[in-house]
N, C-alpha and C. Protein backbone atom coordinates (compact mmCIF):
# COMPACT_ATOMS: atom_id res chain seq x y z
N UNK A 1 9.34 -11.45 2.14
CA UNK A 1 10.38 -10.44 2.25
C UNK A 1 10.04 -9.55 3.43
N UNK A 2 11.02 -9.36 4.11
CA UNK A 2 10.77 -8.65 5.73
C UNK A 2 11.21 -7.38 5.19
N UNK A 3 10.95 -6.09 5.43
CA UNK A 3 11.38 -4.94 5.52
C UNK A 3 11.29 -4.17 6.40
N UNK A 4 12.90 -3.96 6.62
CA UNK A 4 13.78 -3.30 8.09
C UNK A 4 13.34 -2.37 8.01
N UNK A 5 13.46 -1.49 9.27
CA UNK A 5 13.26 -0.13 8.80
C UNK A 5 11.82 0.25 10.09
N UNK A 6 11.72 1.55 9.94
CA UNK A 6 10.36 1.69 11.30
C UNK A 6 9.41 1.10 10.41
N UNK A 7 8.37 0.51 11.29
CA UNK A 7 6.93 0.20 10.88
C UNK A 7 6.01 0.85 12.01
N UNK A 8 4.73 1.19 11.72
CA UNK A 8 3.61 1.25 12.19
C UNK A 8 3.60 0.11 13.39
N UNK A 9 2.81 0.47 13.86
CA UNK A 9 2.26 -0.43 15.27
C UNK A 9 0.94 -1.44 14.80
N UNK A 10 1.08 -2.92 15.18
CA UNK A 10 -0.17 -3.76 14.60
C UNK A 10 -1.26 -3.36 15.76
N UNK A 11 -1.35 -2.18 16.21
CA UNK A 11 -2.29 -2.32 17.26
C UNK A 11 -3.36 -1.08 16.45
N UNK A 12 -2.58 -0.55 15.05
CA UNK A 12 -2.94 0.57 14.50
C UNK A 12 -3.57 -0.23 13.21
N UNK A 13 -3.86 -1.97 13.00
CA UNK A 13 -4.18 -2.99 12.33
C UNK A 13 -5.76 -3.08 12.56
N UNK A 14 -6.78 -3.11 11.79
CA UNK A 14 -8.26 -3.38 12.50
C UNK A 14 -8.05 -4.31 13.18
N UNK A 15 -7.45 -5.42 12.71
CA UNK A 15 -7.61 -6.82 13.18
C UNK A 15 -6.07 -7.29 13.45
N UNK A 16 -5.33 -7.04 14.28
CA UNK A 16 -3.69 -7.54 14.58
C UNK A 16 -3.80 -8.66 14.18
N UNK A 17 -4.87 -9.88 14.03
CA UNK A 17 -4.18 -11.25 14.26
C UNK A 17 -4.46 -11.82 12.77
N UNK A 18 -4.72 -10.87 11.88
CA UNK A 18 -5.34 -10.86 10.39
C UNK A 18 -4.09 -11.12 9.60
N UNK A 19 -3.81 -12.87 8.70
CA UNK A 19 -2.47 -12.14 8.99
C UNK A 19 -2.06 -11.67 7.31
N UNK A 20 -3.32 -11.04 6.80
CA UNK A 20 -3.26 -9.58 5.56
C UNK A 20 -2.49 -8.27 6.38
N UNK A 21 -3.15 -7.95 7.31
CA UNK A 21 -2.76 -7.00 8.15
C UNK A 21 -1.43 -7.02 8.69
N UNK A 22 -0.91 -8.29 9.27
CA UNK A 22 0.39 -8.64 9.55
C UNK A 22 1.30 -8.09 8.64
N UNK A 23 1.35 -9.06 7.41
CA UNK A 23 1.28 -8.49 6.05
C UNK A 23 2.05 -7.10 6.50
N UNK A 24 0.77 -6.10 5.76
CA UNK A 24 0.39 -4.78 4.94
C UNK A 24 1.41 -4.15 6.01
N UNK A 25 1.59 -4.83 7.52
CA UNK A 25 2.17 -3.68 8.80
C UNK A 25 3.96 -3.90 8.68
N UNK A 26 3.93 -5.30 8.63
CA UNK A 26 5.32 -5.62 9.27
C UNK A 26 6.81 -6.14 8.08
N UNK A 27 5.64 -6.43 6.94
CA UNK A 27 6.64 -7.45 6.07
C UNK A 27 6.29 -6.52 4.33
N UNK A 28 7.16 -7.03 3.41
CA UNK A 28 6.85 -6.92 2.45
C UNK A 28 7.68 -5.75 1.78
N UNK A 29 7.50 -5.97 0.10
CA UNK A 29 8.34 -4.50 -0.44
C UNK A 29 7.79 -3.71 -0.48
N UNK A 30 7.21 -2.97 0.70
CA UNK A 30 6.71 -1.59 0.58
C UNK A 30 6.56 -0.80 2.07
N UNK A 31 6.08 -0.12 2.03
CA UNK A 31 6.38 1.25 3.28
C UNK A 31 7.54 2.44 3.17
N UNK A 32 8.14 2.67 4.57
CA UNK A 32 8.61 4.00 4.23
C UNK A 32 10.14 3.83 2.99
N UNK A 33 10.95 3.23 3.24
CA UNK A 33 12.00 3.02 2.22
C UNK A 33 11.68 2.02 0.70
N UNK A 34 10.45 2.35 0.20
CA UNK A 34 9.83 1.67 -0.80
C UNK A 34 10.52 2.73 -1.82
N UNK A 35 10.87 1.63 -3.22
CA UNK A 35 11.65 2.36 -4.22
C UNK A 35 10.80 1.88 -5.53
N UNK A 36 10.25 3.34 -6.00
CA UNK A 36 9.15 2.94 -7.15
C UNK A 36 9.61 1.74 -8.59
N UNK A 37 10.85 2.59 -8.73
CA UNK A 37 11.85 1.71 -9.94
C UNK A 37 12.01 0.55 -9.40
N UNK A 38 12.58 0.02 -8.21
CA UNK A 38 12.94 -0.94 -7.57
C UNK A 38 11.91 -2.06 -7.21
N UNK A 39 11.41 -1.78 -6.40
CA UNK A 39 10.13 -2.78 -5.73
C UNK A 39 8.96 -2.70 -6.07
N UNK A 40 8.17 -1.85 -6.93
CA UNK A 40 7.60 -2.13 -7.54
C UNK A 40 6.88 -3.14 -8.28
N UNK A 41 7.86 -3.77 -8.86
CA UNK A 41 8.22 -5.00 -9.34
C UNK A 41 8.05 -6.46 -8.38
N UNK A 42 8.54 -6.16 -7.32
CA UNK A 42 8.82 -7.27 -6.20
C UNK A 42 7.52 -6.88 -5.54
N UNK A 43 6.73 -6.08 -5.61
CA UNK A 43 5.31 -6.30 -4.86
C UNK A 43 3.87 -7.27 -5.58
N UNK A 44 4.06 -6.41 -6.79
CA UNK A 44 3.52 -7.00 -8.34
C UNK A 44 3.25 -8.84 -7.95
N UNK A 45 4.93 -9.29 -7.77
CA UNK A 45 5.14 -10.77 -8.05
C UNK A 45 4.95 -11.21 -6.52
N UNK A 46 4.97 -10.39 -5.59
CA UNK A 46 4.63 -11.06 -4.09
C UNK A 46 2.96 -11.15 -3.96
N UNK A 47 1.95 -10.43 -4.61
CA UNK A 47 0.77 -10.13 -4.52
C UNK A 47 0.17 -11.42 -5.20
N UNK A 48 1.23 -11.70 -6.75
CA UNK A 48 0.33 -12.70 -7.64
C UNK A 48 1.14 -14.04 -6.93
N UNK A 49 1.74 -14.51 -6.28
CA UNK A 49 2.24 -15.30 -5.52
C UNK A 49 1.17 -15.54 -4.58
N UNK A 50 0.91 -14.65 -3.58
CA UNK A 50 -0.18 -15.13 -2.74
C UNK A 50 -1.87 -15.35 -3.37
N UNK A 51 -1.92 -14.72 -4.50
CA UNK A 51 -2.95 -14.86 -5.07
C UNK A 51 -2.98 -16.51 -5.51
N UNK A 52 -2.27 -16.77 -5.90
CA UNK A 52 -2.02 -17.88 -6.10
C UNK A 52 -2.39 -19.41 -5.35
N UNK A 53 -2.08 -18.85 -3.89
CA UNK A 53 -2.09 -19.57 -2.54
C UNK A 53 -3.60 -19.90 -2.50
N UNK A 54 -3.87 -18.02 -2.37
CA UNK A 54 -5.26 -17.90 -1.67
C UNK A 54 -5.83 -16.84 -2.63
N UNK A 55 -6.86 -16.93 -3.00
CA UNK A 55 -7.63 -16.16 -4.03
C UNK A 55 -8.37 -15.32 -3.58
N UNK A 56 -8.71 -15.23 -2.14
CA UNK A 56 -8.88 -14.25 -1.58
C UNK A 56 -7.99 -13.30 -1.12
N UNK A 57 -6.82 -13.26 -1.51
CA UNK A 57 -5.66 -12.31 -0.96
C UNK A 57 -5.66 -11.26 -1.77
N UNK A 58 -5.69 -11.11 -2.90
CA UNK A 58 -5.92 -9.37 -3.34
C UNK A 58 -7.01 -8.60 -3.12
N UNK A 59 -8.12 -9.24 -2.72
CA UNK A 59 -9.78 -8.31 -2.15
C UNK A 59 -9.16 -8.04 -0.42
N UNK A 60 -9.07 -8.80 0.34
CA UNK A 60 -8.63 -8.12 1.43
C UNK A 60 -7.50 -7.51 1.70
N UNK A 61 -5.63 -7.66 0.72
CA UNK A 61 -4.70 -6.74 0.56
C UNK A 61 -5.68 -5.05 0.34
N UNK A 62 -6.90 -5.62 -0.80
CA UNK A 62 -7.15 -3.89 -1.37
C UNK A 62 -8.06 -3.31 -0.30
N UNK A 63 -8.55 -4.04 0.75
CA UNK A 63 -9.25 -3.53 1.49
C UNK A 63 -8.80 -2.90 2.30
N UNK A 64 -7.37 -3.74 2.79
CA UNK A 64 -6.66 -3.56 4.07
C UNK A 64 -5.91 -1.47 3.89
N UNK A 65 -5.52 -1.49 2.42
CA UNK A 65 -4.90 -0.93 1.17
C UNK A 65 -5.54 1.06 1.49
N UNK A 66 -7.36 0.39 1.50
CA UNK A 66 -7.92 1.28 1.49
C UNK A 66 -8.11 1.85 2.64
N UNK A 67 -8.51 0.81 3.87
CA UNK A 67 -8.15 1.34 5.38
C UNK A 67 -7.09 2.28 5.59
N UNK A 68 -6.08 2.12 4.82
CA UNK A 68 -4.86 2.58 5.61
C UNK A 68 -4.98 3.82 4.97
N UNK A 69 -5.36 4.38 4.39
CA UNK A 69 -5.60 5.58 3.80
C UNK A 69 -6.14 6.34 4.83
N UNK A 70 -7.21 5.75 5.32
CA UNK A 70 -7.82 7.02 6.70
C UNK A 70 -7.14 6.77 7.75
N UNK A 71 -6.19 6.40 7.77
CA UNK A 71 -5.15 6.51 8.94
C UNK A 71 -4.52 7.79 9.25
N UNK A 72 -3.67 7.95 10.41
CA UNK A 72 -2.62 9.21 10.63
C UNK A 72 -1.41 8.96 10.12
N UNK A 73 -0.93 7.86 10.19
CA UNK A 73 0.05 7.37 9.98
C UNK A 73 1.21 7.41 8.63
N UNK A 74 1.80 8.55 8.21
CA UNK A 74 2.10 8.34 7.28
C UNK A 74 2.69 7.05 6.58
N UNK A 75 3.35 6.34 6.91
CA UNK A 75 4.02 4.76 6.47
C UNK A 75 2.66 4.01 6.51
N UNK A 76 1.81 4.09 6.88
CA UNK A 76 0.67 3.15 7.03
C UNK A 76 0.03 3.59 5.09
N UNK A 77 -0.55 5.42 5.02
CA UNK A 77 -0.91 5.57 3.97
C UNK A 77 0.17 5.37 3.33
N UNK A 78 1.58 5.51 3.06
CA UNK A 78 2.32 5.20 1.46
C UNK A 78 2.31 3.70 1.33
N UNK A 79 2.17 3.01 2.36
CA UNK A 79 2.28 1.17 2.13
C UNK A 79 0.94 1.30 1.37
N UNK A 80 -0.32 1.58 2.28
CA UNK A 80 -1.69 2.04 1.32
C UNK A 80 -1.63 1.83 -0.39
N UNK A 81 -0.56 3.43 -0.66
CA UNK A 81 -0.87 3.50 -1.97
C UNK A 81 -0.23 2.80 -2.71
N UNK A 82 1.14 2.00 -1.92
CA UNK A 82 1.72 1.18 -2.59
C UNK A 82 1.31 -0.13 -3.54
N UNK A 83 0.69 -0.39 -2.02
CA UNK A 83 -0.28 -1.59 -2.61
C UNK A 83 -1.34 -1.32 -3.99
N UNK A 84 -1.69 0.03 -3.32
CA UNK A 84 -3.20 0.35 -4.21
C UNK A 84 -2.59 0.56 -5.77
N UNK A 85 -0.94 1.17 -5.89
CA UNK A 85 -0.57 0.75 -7.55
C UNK A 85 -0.74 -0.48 -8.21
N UNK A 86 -0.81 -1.77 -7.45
CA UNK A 86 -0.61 -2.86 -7.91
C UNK A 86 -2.56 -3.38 -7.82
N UNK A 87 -2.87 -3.41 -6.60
CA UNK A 87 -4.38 -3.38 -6.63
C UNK A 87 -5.29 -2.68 -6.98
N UNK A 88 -5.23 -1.45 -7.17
CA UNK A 88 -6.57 -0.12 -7.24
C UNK A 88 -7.07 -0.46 -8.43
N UNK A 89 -8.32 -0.12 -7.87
CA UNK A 89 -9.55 0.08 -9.16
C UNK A 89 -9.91 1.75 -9.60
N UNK A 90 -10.78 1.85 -10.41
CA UNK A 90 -11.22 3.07 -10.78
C UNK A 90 -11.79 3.47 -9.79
N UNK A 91 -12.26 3.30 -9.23
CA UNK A 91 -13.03 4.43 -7.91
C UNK A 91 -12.26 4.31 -7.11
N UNK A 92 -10.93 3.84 -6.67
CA UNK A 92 -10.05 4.19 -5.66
C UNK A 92 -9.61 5.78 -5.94
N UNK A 93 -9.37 5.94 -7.31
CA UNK A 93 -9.12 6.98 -7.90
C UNK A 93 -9.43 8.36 -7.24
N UNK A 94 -10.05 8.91 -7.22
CA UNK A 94 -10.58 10.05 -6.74
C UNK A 94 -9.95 10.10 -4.98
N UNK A 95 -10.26 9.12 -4.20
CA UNK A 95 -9.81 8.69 -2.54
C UNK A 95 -7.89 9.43 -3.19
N UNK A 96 -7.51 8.61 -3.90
CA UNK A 96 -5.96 8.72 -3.64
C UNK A 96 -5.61 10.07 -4.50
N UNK A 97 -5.94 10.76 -5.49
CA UNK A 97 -5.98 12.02 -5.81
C UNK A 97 -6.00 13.15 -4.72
N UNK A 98 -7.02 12.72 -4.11
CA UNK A 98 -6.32 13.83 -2.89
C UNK A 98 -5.60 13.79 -2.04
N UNK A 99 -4.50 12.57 -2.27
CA UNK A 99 -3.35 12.57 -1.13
C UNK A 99 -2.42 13.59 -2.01
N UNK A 100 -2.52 13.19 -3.47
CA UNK A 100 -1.19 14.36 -3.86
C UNK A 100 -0.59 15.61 -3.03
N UNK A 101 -1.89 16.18 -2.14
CA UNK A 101 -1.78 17.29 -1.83
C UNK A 101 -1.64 17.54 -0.10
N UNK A 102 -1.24 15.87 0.40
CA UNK A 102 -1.18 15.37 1.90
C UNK A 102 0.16 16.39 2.08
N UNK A 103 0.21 17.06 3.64
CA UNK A 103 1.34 17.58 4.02
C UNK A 103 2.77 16.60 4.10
N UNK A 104 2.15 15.11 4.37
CA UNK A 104 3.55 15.13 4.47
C UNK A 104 4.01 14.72 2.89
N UNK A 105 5.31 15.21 2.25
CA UNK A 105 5.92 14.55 1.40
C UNK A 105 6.36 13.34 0.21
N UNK A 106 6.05 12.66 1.30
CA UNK A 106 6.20 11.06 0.87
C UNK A 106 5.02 10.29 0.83
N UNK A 107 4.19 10.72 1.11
CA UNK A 107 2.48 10.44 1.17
C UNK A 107 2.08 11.29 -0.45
N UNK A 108 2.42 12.52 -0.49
CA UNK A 108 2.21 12.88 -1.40
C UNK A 108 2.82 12.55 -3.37
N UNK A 109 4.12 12.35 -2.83
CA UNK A 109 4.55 11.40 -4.00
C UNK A 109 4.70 10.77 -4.49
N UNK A 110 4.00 9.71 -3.33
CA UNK A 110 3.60 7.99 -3.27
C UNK A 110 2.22 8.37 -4.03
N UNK A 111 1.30 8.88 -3.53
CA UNK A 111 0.01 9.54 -4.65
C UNK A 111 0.00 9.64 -5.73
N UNK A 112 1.00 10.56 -6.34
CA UNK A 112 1.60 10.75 -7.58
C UNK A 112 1.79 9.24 -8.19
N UNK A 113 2.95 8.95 -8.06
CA UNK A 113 3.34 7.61 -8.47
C UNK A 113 1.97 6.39 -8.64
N UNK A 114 1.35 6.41 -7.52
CA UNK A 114 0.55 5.41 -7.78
C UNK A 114 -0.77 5.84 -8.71
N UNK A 115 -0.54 7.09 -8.61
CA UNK A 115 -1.54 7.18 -9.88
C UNK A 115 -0.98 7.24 -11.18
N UNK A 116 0.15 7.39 -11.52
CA UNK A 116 1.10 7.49 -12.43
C UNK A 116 0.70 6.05 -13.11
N UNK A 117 0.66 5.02 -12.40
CA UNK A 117 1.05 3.56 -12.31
C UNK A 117 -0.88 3.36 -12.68
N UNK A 118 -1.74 3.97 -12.63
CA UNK A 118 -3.09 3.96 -13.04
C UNK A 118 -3.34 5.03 -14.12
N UNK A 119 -1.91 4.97 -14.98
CA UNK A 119 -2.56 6.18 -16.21
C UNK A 119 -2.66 7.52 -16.24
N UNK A 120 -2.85 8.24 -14.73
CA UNK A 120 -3.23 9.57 -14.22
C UNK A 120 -2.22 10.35 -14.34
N UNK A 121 -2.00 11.20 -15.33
CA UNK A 121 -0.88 12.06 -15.39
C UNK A 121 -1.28 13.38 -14.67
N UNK A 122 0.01 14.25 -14.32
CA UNK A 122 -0.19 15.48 -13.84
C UNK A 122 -0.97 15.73 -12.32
């Protein structure tokens, strides 16, 4: 699934030719017009799909996941936490807790949500 819409630059990718990174930058149900009710769902079944393929695809999605967190980029971190609802572990926990409180907006309620989606109320 391609999703229209601005993306990040693959040059802002550790590895552009990675193609997790390809992935996480250019394609998929998530980034800036990501809909929690909506795609949610469609990331879930795109993740265990490639897991499927390649069994290494959810350790480097969560890696890629966690990179994007120390980025500037806001669309880079909400794809981040997007992913990280469907991938995160318990010690991601604490890392994405303090986005709640990121200036921009949508970084911050993507936080929310994805911790929502790990149990974390409030």
């Amino acid at each position: 699934m391609t999703h229209y819409g601005p993306h990040p630059r693959l040059r802002d990718a550790d590895d552009a030719a990675d193609p997790v990174w390809r992935w996480f930058i250019l394609n998929g149900p998530h980034g800036e017009r990501f809909e929690w009710h909506n795609d949610l769902g469609r990331l879930r079944e795109f993740i265990a799909e490639h897991a499927d393929e390649d069994d290494s695809f959810p350790e480097r999605a969560h890696r890629v996941a966690l990179r994007a967190l120390e980025r500037e980029d806001p669309v880079l971190i909400r794809t981040g936490l997007q992913v990280l609802a469907v991938l995160g572990r318990p010690d991601d926990l604490p890392t994405i807790k303090l986005l709640r409180d990121h200036p921009d907006d949508g970084v911050a309620n993507d936080a929310r949500c994805c911790l929502f989606e790990h149990g974390v109320r409030g």
